[in-house]
Protein backbone atom coordinates (compact mmCIF):
# COMPACT_ATOMS: atom_id res chain seq x y z
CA UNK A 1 -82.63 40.28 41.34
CA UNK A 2 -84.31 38.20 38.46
CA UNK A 3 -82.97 40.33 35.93
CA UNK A 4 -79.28 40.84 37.34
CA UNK A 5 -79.27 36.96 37.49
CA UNK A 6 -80.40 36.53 33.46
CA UNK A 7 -77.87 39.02 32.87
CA UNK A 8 -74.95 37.15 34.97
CA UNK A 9 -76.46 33.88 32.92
CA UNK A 10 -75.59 35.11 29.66
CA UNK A 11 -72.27 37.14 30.40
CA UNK A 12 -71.29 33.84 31.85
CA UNK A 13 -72.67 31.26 28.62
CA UNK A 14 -72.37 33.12 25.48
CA UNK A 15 -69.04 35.44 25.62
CA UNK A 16 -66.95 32.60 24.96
CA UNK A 17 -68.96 30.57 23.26
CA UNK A 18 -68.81 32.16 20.05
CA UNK A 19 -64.46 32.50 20.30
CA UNK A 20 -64.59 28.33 20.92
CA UNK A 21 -67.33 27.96 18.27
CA UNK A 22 -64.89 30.26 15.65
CA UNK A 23 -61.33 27.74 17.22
CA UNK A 24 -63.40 24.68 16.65
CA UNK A 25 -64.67 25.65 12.93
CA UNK A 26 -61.22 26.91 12.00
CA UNK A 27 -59.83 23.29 13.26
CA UNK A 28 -62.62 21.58 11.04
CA UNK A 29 -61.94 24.24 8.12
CA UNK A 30 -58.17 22.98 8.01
CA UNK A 31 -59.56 19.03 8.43
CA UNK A 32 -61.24 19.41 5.13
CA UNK A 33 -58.62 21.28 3.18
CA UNK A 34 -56.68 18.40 4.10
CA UNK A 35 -58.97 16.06 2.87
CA UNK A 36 -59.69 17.42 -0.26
CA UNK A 37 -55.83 17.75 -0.91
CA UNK A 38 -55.75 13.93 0.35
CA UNK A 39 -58.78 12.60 -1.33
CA UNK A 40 -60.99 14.78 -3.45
CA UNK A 41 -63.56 12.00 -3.85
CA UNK A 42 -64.20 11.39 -0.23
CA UNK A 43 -65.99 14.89 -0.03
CA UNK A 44 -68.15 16.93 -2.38
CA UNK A 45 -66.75 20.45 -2.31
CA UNK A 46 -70.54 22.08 -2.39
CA UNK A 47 -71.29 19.74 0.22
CA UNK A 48 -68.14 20.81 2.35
CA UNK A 49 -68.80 24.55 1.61
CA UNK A 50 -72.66 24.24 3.07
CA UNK A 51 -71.53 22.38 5.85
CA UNK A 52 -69.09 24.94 6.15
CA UNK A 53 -71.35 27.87 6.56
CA UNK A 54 -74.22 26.45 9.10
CA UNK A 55 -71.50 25.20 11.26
CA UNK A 56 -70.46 27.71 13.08
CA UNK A 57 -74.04 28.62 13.97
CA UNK A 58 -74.48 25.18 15.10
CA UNK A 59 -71.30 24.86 17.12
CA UNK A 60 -72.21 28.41 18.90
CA UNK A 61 -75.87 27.08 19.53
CA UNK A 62 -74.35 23.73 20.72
CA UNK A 63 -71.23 25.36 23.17
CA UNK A 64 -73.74 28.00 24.49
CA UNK A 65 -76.38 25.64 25.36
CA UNK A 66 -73.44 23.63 27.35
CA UNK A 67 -72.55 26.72 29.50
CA UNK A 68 -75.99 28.13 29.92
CA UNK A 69 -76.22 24.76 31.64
CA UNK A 70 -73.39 25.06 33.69
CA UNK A 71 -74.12 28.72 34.19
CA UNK A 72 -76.15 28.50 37.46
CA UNK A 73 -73.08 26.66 39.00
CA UNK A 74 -70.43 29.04 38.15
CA UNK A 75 -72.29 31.69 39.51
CA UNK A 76 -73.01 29.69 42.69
CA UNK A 77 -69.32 29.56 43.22
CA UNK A 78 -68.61 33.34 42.59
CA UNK A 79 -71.47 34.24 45.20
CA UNK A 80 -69.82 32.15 47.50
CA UNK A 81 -66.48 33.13 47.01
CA UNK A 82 -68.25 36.94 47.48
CA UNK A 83 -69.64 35.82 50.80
CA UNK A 84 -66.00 34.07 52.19
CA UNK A 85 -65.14 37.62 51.61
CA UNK A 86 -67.02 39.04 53.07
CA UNK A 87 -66.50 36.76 56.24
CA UNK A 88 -63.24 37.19 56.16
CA UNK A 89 -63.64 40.72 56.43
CA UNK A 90 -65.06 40.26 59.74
CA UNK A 91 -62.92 38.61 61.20
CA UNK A 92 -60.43 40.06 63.26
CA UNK A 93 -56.96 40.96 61.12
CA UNK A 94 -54.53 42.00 63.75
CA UNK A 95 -53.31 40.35 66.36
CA UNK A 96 -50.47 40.58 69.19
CA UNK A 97 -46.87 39.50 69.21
CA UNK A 98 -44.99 39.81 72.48
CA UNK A 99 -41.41 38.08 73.20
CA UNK A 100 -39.45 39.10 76.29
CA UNK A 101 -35.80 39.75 76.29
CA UNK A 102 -35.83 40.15 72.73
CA UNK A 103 -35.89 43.52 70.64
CA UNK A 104 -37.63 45.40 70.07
CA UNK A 105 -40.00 43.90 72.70
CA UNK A 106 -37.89 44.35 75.54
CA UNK A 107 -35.49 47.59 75.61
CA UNK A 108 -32.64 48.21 78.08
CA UNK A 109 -30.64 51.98 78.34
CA UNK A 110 -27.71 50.51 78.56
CA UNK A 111 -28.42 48.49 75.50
CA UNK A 112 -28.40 44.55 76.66
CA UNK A 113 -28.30 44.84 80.52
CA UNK A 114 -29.88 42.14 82.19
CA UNK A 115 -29.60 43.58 85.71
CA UNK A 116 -31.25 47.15 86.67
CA UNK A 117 -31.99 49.50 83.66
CA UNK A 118 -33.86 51.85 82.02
CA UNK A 119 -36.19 49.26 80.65
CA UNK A 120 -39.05 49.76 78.41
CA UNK A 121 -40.94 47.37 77.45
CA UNK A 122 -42.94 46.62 73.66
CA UNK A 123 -46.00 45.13 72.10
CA UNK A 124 -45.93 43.91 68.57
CA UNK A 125 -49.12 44.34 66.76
CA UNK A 126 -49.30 42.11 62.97
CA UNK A 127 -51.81 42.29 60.30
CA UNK A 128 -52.52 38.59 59.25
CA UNK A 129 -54.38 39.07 56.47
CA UNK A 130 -53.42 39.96 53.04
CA UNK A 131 -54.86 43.07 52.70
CA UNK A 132 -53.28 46.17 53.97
CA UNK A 133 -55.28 48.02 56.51
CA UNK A 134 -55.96 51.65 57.03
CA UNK A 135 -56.30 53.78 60.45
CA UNK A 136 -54.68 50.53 62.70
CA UNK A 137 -54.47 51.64 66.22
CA UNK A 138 -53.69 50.16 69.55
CA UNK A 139 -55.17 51.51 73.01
CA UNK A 140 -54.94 50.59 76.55
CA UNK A 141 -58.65 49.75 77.19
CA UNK A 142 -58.50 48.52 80.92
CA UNK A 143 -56.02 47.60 83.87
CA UNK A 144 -56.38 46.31 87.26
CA UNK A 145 -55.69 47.99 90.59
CA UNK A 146 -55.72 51.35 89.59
CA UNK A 147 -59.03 53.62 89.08
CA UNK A 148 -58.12 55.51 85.99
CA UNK A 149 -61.57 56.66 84.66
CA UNK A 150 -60.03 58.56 80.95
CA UNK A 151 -59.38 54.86 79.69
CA UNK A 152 -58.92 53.75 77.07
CA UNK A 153 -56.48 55.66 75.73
CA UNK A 154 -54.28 55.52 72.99
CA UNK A 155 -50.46 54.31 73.51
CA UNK A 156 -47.36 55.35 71.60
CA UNK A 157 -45.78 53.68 68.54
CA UNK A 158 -42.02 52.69 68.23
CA UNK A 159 -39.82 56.06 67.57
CA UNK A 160 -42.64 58.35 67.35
CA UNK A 161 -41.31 60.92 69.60
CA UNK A 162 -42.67 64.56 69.26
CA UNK A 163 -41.29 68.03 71.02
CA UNK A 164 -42.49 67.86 74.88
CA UNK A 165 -44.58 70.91 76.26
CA UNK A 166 -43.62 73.83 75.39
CA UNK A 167 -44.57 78.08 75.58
CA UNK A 168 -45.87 78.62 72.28
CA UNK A 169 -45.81 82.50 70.67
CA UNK A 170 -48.71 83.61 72.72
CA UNK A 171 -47.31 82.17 76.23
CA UNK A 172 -49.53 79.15 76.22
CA UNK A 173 -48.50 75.33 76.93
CA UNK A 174 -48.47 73.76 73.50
CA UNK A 175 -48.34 70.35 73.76
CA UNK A 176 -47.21 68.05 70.44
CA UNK A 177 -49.38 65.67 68.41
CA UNK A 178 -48.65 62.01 68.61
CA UNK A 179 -49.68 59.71 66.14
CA UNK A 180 -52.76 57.50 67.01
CA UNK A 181 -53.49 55.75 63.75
CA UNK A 182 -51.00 53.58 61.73
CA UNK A 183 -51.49 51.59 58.14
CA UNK A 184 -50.48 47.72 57.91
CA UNK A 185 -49.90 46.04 54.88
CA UNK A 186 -50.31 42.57 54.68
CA UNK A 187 -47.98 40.10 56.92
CA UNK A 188 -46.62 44.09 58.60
CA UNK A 189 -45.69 44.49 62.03
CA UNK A 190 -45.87 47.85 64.04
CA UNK A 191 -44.40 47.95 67.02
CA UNK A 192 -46.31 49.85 70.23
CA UNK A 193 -44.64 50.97 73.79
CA UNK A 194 -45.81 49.94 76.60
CA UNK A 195 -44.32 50.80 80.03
CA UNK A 196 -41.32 51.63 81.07
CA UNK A 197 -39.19 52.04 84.08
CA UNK A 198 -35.83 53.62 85.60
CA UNK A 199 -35.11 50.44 87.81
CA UNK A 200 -32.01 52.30 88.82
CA UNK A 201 -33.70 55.08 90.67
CA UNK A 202 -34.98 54.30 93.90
CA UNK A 203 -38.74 55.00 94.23
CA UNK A 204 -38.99 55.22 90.54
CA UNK A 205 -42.64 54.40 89.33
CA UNK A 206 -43.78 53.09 86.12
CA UNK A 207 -44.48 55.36 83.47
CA UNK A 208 -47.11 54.24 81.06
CA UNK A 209 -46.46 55.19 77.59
CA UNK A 210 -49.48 57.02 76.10
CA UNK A 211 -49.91 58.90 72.72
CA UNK A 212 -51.52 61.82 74.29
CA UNK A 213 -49.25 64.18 76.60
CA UNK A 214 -52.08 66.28 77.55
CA UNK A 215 -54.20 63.52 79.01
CA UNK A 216 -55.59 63.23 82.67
CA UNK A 217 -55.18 59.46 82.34
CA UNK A 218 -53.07 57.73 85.40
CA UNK A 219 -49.46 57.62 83.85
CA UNK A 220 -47.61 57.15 86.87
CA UNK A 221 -48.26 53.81 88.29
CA UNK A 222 -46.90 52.26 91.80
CA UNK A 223 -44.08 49.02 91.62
CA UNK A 224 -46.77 46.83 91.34
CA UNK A 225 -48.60 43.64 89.80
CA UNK A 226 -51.37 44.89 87.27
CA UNK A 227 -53.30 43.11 84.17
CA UNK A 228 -53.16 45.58 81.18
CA UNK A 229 -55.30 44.78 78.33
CA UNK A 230 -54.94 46.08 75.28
CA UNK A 231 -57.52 47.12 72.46
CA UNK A 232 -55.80 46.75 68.36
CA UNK A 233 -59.00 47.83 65.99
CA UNK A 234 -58.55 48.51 62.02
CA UNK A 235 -60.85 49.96 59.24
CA UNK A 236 -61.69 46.06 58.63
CA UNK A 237 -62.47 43.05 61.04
CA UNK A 238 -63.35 42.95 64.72
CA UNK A 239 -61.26 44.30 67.44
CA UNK A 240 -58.57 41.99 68.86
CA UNK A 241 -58.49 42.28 72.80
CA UNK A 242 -55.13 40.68 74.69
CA UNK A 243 -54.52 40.80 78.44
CA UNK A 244 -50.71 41.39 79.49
CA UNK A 245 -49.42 41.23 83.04
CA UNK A 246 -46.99 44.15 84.01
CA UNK A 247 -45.06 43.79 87.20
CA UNK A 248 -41.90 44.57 89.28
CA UNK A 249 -39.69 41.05 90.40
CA UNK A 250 -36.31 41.89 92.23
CA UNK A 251 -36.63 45.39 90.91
CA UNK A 252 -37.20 44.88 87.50
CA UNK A 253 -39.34 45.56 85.01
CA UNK A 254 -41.49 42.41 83.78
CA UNK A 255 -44.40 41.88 80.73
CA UNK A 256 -45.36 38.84 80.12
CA UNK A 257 -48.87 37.76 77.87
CA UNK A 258 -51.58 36.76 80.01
């Protein structure tokens, strides 16, 4: 540590030193050209040319002294800036956006129907920061009511729809791969389905919309009241946890943040 912080001392005090020591003897070189163009007498020209050659030792010695001084400072303020950082790696960088009736939030088969539907419903998940972050995903970690022991489990992004079940060659069910991890650049929104319902069928339940097809996870949920909370994790920061409660009113689908 001692020796990394002697080294940071002089990267920090002499580098420049010797470029401002070379500016300031150039400005004093043209001074006294001028001066003994001006007035000859006023300075001796072997007393100019020794003057001349120890100054720029003498400026260096005098410019680096001044920054080995305020060294210790300036490397006090880059540690600290390293340790904001670091804290503001920590903290959590996504967070949920959620506003009902608007798309892509709320989407209606007929597009804009306000009475029954097909009506799905959408989270928004945003990366605050500016940095972009890798292997984003959103799962549904918990929900009320309804014992459904494989949580959590990850749920599906916006248009990320892959070939259902299917025989493959050797007669087996194949079933496709959704996508469970997203990136986020900085200020980026992704948007992640929810639930959804066909309020036009009588009976109809609520399908929740996972990203695995082949999971034993509850998808099929009774018209019902239920809190829903949802997990968003990155490669950087803390997990960001946000309740949502998903319900029936009048025989429509409703999400609204908790």
């Amino acid at each position: 540590m001692l020796i990394k912080y002697l080294t940071d001392l002089v990267t920090v005090a002499f580098p420049k030193a010797w470029i401002i020591a070379e500016v300031i003897v150039a400005l004093i070189q043209a001074g006294v050209f001028f001066i003994q163009r001006i007035s000859p007498q006023l300075l001796e020209p072997s007393v100019a040319s020794d003057y001349l050659m120890l100054a720029p030792l003498g400026i260096f010695l005098l410019i680096a002294g001044c920054r080995l001084v305020y060294a210790p400072y300036k490397i006090y303020l880059k540690q600290q800036k390293a340790i904001m950082t670091c804290e503001d790696d920590s903290k959590p960088q996504l967070e949920f956006i959620f506003k009902a009736g608007d798309e892509p939030y709320e989407h209606t088969e007929p597009a804009g129907i306000a009475g029954p539907a097909l009506r799905l419903f959408r989270v928004g998940v945003r990366n605050k920061g500016k940095r972009r972050l890798e292997s984003c995903e959103v799962k549904l970690l918990r929900m009320t009511k309804i014992l459904n022991i494989n949580l959590p489990i990850h749920l599906k992004q916006r248009h990320d729809n892959p070939a259902p079940p299917h025989l493959d060659a050797t007669g087996h069910i194949a079933h496709s791969v959704y996508k469970t991890t997203f990136p986020l650049s900085g200020g980026g929104e992704e948007h992640i389905d929810v639930a959804e319902l066909n309020e036009r069928a009588g009976g109809s339940e609520i399908n929740l919309c996972y990203a695995e097809s082949s999971s034993k996870a509850v998808r099929k949920i009774p018209r019902d009241e239920y809190v829903l909370t949802l997990l968003a994790s990155a490669d950087l920061g803390d997990p960001c946890e946000q309740d949502f409660i998903l319900s029936v009113e009048n025989g429509l689908l409703r999400l609204r943040m908790k």
